[in-house]
C-alpha atoms as a PDB file:
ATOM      1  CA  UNK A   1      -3.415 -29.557  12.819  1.00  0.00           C
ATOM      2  CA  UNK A   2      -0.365 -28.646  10.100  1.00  0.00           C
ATOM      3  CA  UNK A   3      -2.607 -30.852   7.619  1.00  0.00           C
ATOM      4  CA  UNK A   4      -5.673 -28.656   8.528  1.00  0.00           C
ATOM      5  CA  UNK A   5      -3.795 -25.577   8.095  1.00  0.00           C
ATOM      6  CA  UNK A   6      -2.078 -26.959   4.449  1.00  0.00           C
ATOM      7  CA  UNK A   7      -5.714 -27.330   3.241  1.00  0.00           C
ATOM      8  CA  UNK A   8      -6.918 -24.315   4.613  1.00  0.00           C
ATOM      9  CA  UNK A   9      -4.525 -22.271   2.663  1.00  0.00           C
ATOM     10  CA  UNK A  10      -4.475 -24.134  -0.561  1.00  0.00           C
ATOM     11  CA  UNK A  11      -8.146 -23.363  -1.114  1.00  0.00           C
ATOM     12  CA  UNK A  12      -8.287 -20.196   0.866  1.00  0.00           C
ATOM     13  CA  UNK A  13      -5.352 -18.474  -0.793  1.00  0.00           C
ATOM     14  CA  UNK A  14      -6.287 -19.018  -4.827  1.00  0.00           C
ATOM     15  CA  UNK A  15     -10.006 -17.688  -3.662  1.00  0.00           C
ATOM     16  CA  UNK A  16      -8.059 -14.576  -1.199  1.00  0.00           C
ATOM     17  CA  UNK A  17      -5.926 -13.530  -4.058  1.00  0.00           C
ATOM     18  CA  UNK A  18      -9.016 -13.048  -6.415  1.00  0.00           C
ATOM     19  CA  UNK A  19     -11.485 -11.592  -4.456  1.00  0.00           C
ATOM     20  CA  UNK A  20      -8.299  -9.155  -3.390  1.00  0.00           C
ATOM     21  CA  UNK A  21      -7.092  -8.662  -6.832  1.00  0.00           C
ATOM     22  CA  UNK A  22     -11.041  -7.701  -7.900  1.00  0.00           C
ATOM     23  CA  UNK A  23     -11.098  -5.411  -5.228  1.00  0.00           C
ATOM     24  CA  UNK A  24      -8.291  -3.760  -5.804  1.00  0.00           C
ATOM     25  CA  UNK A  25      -9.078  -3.358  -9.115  1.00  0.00           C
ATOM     26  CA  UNK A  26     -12.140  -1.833  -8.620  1.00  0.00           C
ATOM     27  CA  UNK A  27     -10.722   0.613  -5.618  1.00  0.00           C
ATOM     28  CA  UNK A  28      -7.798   1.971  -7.942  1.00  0.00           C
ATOM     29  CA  UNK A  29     -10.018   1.930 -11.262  1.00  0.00           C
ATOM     30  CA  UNK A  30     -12.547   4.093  -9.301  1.00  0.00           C
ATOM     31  CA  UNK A  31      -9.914   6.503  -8.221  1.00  0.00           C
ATOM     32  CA  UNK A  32      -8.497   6.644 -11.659  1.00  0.00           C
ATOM     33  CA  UNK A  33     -11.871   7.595 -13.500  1.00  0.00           C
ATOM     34  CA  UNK A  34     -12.479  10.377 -10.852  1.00  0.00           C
ATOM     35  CA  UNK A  35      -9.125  12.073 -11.255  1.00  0.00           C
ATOM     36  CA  UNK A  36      -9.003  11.652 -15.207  1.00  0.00           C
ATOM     37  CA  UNK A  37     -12.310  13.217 -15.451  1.00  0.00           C
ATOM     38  CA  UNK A  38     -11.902  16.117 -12.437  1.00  0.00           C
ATOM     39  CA  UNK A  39      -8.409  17.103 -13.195  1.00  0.00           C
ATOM     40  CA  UNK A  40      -7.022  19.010 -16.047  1.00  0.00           C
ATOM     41  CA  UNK A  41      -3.890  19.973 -17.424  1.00  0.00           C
ATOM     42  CA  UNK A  42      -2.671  23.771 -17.479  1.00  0.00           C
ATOM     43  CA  UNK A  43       0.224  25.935 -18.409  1.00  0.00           C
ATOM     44  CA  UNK A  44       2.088  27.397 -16.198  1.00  0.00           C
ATOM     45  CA  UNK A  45       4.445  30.631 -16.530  1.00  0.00           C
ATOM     46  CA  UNK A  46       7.552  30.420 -14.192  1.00  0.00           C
ATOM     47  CA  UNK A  47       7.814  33.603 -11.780  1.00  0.00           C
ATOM     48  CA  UNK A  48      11.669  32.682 -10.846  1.00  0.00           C
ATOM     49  CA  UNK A  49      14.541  30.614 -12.597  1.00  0.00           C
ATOM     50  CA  UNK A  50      14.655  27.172 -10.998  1.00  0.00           C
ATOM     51  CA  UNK A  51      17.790  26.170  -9.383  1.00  0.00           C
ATOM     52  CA  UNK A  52      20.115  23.055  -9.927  1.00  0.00           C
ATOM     53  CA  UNK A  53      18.145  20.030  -8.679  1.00  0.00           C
ATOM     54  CA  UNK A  54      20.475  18.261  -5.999  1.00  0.00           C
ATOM     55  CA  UNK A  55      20.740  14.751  -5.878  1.00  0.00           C
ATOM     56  CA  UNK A  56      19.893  14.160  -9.407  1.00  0.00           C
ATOM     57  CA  UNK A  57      16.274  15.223  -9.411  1.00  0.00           C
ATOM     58  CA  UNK A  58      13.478  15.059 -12.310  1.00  0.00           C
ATOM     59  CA  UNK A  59      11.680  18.011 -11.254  1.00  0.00           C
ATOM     60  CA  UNK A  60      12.624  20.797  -8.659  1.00  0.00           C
ATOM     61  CA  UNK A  61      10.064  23.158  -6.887  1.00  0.00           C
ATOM     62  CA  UNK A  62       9.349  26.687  -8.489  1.00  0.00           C
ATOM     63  CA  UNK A  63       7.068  29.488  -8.606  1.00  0.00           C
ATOM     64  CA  UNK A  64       4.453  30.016 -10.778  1.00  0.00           C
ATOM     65  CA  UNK A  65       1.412  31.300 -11.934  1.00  0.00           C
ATOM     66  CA  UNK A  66      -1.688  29.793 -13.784  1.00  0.00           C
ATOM     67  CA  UNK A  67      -5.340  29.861 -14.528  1.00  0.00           C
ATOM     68  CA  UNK A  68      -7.357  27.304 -13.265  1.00  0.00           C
ATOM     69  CA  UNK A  69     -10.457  25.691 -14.978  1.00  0.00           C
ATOM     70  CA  UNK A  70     -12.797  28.189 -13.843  1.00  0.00           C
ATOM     71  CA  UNK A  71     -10.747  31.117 -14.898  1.00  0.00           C
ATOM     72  CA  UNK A  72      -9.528  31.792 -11.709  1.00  0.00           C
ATOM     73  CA  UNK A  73      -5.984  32.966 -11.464  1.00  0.00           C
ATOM     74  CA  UNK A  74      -3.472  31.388  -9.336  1.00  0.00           C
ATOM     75  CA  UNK A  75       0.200  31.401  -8.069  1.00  0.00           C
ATOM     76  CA  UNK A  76       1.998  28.764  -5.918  1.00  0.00           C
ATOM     77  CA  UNK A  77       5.009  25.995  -6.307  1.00  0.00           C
ATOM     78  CA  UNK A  78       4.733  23.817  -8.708  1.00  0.00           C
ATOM     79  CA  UNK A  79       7.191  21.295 -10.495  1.00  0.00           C
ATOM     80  CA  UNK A  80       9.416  22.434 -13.194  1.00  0.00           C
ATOM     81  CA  UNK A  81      12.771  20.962 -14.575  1.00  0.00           C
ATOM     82  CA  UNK A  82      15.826  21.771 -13.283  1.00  0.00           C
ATOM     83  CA  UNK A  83      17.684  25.021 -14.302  1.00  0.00           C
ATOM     84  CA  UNK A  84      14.140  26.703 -15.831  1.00  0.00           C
ATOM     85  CA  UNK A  85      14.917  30.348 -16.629  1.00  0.00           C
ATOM     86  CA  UNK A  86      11.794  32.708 -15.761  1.00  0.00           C
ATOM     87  CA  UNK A  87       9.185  33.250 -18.219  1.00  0.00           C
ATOM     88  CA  UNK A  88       9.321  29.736 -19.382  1.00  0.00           C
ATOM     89  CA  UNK A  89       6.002  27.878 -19.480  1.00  0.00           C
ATOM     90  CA  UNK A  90       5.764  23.930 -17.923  1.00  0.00           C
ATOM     91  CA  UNK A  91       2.358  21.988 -17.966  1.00  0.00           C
ATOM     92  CA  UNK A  92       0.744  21.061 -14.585  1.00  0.00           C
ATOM     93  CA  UNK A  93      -1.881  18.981 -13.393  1.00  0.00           C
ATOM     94  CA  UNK A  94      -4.166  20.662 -11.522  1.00  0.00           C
ATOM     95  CA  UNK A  95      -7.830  19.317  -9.669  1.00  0.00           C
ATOM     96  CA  UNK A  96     -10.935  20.720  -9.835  1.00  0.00           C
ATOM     97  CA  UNK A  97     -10.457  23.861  -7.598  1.00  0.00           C
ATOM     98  CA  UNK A  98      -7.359  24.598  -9.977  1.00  0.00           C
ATOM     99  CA  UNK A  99      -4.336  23.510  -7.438  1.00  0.00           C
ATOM    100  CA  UNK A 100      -1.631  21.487  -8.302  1.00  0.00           C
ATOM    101  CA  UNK A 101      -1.856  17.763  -7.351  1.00  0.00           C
ATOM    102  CA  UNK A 102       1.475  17.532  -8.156  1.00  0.00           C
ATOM    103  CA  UNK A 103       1.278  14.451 -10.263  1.00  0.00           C
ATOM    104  CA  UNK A 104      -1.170  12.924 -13.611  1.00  0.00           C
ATOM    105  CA  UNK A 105      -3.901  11.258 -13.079  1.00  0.00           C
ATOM    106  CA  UNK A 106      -4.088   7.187 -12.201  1.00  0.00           C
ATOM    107  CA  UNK A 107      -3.973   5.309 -15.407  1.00  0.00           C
ATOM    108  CA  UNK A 108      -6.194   2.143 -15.367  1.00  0.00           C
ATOM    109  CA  UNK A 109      -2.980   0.564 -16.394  1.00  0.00           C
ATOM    110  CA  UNK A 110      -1.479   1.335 -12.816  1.00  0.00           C
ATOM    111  CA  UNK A 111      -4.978  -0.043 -11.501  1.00  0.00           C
ATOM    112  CA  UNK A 112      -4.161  -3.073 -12.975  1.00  0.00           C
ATOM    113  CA  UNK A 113      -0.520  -3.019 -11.423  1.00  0.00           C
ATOM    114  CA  UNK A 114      -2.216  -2.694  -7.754  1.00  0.00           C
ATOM    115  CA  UNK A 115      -4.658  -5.380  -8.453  1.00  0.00           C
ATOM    116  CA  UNK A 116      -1.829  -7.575  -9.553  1.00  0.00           C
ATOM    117  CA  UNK A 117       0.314  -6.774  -6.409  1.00  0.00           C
ATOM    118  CA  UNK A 118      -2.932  -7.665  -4.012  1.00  0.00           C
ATOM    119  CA  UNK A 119      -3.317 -10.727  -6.220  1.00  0.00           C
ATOM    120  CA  UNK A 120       0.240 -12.121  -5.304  1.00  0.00           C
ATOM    121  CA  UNK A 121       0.932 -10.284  -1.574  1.00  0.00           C
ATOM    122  CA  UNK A 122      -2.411 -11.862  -0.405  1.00  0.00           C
ATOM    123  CA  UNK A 123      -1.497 -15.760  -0.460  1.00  0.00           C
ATOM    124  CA  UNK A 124       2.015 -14.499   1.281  1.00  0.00           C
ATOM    125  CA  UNK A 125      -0.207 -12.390   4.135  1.00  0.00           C
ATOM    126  CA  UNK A 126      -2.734 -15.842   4.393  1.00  0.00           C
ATOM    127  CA  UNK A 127       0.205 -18.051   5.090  1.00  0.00           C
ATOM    128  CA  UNK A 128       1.697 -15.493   7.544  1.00  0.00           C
ATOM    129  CA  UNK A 129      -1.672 -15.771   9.390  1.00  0.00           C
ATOM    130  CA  UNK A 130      -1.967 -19.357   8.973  1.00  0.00           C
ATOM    131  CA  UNK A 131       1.668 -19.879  10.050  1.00  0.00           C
ATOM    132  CA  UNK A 132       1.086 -17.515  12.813  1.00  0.00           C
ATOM    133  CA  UNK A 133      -2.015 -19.385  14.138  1.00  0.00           C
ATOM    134  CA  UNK A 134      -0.485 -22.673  13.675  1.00  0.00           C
ATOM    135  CA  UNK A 135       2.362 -21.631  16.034  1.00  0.00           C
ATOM    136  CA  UNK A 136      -0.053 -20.124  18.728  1.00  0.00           C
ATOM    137  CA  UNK A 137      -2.064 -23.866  18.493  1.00  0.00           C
ATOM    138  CA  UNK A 138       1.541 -25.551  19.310  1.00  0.00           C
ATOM    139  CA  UNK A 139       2.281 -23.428  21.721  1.00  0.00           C
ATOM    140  CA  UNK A 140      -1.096 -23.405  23.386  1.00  0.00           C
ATOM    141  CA  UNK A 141      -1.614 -27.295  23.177  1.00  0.00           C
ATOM    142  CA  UNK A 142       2.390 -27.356  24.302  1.00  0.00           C
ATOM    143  CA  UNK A 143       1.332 -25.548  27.485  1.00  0.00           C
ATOM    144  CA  UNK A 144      -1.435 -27.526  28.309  1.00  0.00           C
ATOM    145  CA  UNK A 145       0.289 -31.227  27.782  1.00  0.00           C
ATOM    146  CA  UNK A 146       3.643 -29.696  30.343  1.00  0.00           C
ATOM    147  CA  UNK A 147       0.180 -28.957  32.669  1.00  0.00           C
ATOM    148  CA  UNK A 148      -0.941 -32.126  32.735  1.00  0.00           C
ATOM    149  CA  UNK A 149       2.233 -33.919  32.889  1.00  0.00           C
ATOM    150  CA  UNK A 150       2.701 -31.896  36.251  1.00  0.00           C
ATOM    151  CA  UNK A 151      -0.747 -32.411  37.728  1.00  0.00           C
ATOM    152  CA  UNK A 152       0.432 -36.384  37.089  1.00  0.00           C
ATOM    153  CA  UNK A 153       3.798 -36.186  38.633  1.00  0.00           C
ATOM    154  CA  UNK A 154       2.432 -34.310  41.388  1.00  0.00           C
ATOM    155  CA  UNK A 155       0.191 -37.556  41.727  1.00  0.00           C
ATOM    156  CA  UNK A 156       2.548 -40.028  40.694  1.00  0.00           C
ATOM    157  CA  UNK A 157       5.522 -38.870  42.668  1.00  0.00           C
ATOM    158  CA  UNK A 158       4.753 -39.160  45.974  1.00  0.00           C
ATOM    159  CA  UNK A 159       4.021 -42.689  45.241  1.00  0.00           C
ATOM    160  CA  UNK A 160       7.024 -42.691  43.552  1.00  0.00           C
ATOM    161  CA  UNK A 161       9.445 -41.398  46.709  1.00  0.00           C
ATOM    162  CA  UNK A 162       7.437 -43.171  49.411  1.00  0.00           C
ATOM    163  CA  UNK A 163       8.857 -46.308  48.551  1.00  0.00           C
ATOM    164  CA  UNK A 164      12.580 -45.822  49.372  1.00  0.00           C
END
């Protein structure tokens, strides 16, 4: 059974971590062309000074106001750097409606990061399975050997006794 299992992984994880990788590819890479070519990039005038970002933040919440693709204008909270004075004007992403996604598009390079990390966590999930079906077997075929050892004894032993 362990050999069994050894060969069912050696072939099945090289073939599970392509077919994975390829479809993770394609997943993120599809995601990617969809937000590069629906969202667009916008300024944004700050309605109030941003406050000291806690914790060492990048970017802080704030108030602003913008015009979205279709000329529409629009105010809500958007990112900003820390200690922004009013007035100022940041660049946002925003989608096709003109709201903040609140970050850029997927690059295909990051695409290519996913597919990589299917590519290596799938061989790791197949042996989990595999180990985890291997030990289920054991314990299974453990089970039913301790059952037939007692249906024996409980022929075997009153021979066994009788004799004393």
């Amino acid at each position: 059974m362990a050999g069994g299992l050894v060969v069912a992984f050696l072939a099945g994880a090289p073939l599970a971590a392509v077919a994975s990788g390829h479809a993770a590819y394609r997943s993120a890479a599809r995601i990617a062309r969809a937000q590069q070519a629906a969202w667009h990039q916008v300024p944004a005038l700050l309605l109030a000074t941003t406050s000291a970002a806690r914790y060492r933040q990048d970017q802080v919440n704030a108030q602003a106001s913008w015009t979205a693709p279709d000329g529409t204008g629009r105010t809500g909270t958007v990112l900003a750097p820390p200690d922004t004075r009013v007035g100022r004007v940041v660049m946002v992403w925003v989608d096709v409606a003109g709201w903040p996604t609140g970050d850029r598009p997927l690059q295909l390079s990051q695409a290519r990061d996913e597919a990589e990390l299917a590519a290596v966590l799938t061989p790791l999930a197949l042996g989990l399975i595999l180990l985890g079906a291997g030990f289920s077997v054991h314990l299974m075929l453990g089970r039913r050997r301790l059952a037939a050892w007692a249906a024996d004894w409980q022929v075997t032993e009153p021979h066994w006794t009788t004799g004393r």
